[in-house]
C-alpha atoms as a PDB file:
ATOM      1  CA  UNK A   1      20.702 127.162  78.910  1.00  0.00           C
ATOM      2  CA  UNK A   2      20.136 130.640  78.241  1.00  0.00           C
ATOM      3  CA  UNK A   3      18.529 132.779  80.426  1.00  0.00           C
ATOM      4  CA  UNK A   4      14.948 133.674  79.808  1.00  0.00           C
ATOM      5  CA  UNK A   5      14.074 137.509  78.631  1.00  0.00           C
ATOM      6  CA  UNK A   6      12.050 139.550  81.086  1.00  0.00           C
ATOM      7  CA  UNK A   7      11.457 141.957  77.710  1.00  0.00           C
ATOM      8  CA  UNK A   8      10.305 144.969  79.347  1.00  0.00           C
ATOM      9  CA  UNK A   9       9.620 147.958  77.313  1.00  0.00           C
ATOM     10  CA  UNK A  10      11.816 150.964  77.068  1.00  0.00           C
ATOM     11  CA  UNK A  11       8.642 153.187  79.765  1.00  0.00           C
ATOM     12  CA  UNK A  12       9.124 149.706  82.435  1.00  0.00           C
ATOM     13  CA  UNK A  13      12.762 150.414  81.971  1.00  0.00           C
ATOM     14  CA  UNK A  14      12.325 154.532  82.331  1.00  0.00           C
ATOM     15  CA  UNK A  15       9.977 153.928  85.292  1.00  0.00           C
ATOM     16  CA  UNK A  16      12.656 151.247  87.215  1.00  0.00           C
ATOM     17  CA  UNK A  17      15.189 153.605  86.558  1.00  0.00           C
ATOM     18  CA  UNK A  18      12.981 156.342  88.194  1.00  0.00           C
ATOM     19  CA  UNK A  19      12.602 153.941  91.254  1.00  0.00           C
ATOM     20  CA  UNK A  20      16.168 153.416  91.429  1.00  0.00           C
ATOM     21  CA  UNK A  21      16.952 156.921  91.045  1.00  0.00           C
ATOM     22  CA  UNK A  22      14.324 157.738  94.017  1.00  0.00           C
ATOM     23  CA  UNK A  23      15.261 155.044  96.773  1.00  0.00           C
ATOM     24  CA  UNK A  24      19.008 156.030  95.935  1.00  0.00           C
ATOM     25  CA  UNK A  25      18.219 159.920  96.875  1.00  0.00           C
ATOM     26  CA  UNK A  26      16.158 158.756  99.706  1.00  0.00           C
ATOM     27  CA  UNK A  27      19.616 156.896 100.758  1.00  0.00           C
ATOM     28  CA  UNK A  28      21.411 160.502 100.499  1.00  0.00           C
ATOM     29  CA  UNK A  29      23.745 158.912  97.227  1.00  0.00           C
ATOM     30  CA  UNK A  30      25.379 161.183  95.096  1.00  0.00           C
ATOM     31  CA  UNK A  31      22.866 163.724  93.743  1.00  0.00           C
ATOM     32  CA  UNK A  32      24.758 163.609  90.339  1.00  0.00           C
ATOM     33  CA  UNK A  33      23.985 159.719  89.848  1.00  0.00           C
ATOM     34  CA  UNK A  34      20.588 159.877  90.883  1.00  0.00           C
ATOM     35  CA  UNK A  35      20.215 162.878  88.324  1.00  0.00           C
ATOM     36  CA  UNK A  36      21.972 160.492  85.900  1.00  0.00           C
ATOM     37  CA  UNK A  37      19.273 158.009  86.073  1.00  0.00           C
ATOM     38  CA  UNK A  38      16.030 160.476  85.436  1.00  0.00           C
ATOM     39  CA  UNK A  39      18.062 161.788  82.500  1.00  0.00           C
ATOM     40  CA  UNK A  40      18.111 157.748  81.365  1.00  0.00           C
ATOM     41  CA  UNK A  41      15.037 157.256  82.201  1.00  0.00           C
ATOM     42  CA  UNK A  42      13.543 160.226  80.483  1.00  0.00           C
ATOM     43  CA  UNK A  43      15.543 158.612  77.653  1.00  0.00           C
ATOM     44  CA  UNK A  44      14.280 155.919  77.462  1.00  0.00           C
ATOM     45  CA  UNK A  45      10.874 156.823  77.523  1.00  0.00           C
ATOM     46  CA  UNK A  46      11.651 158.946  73.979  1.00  0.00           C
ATOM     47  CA  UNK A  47      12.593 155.458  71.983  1.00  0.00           C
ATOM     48  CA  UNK A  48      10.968 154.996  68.890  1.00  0.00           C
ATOM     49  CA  UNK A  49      12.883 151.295  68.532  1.00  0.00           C
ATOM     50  CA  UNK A  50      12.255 148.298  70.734  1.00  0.00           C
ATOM     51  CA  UNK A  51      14.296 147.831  73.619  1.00  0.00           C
ATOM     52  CA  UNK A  52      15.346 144.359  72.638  1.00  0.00           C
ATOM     53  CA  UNK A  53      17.291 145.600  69.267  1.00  0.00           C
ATOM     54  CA  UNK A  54      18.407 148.602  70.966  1.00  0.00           C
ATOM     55  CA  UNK A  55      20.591 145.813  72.923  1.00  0.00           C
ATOM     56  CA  UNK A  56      21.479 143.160  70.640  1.00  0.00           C
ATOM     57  CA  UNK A  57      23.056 145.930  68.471  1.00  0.00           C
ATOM     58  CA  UNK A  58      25.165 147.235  71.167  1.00  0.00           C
ATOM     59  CA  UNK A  59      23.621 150.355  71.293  1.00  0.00           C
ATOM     60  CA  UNK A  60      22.241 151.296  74.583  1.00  0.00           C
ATOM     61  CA  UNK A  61      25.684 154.031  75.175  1.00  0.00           C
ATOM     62  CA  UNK A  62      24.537 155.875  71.854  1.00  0.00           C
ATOM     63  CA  UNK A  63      21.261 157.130  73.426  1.00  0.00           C
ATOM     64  CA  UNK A  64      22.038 160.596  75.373  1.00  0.00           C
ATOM     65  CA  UNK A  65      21.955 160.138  79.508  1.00  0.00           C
ATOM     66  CA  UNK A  66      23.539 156.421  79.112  1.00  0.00           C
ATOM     67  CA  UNK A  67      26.683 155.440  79.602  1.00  0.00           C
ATOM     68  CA  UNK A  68      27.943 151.621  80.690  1.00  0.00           C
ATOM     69  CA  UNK A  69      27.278 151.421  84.424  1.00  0.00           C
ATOM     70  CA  UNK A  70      23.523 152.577  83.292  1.00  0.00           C
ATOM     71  CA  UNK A  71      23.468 150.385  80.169  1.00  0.00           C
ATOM     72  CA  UNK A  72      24.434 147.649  82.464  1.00  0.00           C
ATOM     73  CA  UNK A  73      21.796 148.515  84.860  1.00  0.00           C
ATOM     74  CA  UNK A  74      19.107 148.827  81.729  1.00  0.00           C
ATOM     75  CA  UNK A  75      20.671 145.562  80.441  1.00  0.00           C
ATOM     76  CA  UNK A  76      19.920 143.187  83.337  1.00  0.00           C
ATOM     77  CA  UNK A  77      16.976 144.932  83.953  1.00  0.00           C
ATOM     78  CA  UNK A  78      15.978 144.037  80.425  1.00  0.00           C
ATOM     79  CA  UNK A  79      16.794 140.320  81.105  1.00  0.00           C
ATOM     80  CA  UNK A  80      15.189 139.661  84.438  1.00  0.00           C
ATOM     81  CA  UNK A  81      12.870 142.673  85.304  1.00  0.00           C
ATOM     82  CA  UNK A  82      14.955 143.978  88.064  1.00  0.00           C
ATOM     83  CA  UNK A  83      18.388 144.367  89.425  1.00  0.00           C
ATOM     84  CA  UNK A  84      20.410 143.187  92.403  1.00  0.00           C
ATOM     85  CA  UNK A  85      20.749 146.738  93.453  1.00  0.00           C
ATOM     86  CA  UNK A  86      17.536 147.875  93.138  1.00  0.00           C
ATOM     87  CA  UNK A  87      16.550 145.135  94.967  1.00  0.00           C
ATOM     88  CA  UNK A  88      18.631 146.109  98.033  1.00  0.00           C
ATOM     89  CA  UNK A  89      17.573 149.626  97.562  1.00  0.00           C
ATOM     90  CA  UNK A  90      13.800 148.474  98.217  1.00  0.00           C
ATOM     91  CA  UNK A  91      14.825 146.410 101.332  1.00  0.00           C
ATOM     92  CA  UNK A  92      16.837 149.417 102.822  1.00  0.00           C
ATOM     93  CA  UNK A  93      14.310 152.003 101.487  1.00  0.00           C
ATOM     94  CA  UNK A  94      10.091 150.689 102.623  1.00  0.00           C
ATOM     95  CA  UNK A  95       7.833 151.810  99.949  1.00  0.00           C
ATOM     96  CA  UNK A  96       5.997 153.975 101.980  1.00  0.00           C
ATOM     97  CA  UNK A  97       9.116 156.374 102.131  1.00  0.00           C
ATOM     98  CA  UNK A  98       8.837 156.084  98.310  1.00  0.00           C
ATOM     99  CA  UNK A  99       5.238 157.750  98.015  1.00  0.00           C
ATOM    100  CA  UNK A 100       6.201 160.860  99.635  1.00  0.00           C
ATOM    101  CA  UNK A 101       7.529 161.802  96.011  1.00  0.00           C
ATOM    102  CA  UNK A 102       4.213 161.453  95.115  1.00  0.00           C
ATOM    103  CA  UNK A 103       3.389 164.362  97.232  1.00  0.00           C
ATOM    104  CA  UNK A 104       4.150 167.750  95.676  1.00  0.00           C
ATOM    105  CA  UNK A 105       7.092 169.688  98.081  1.00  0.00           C
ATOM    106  CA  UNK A 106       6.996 167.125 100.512  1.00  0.00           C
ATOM    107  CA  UNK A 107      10.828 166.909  99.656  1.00  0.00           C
ATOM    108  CA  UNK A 108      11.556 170.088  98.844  1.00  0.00           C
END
């Protein structure tokens, strides 16, 4: 039985990769791959095509900021609207952390 599409847009997408990208700088990760994700994201948010062709063709690695370990990430997003690791990032990282972003040089 196949499994059944989440089909999230390409901003849902951008704005989970944002999250992901957050609660992994919040867990000190490398400052390279959180950068990584915003670039996706920002990506992401700049498609003209639906998501959904974008990954049946095979595509996702042609558009600038993605390679496989974020296509992969964009990819099961895609299919179930979230991510395993995502999902442990919001249990190690409480969402009240998260809103400090929200607050301009509050993590400066």
């Amino acid at each position: 039985m196949a499994e059944a599409m989440a089909k999230i847009d390409p901003r849902t997408a951008a704005s989970l990769l944002r999250e992901y990208a957050q609660r992994s700088s919040m867990r000190d990760d490398n400052p390279y791959r959180t950068k990584a994700y915003m670039r996706a994201a920002d990506s992401l948010t700049a498609l003209s095509q639906p998501l959904d062709r974008i990954i049946a063709a095979g595509a996702l690695t042609k558009i600038p900021g993605i390679g496989d370990a974020i296509a992969d990430i964009v990819t099961k997003l895609y299919q179930t609207g979230t991510h395993p690791s995502l999902e442990k990032l919001r249990e190690d990282v409480p969402a009240g952390v998260l809103e400090l972003f929200a607050i301009p040089g509050a993590l400066s």
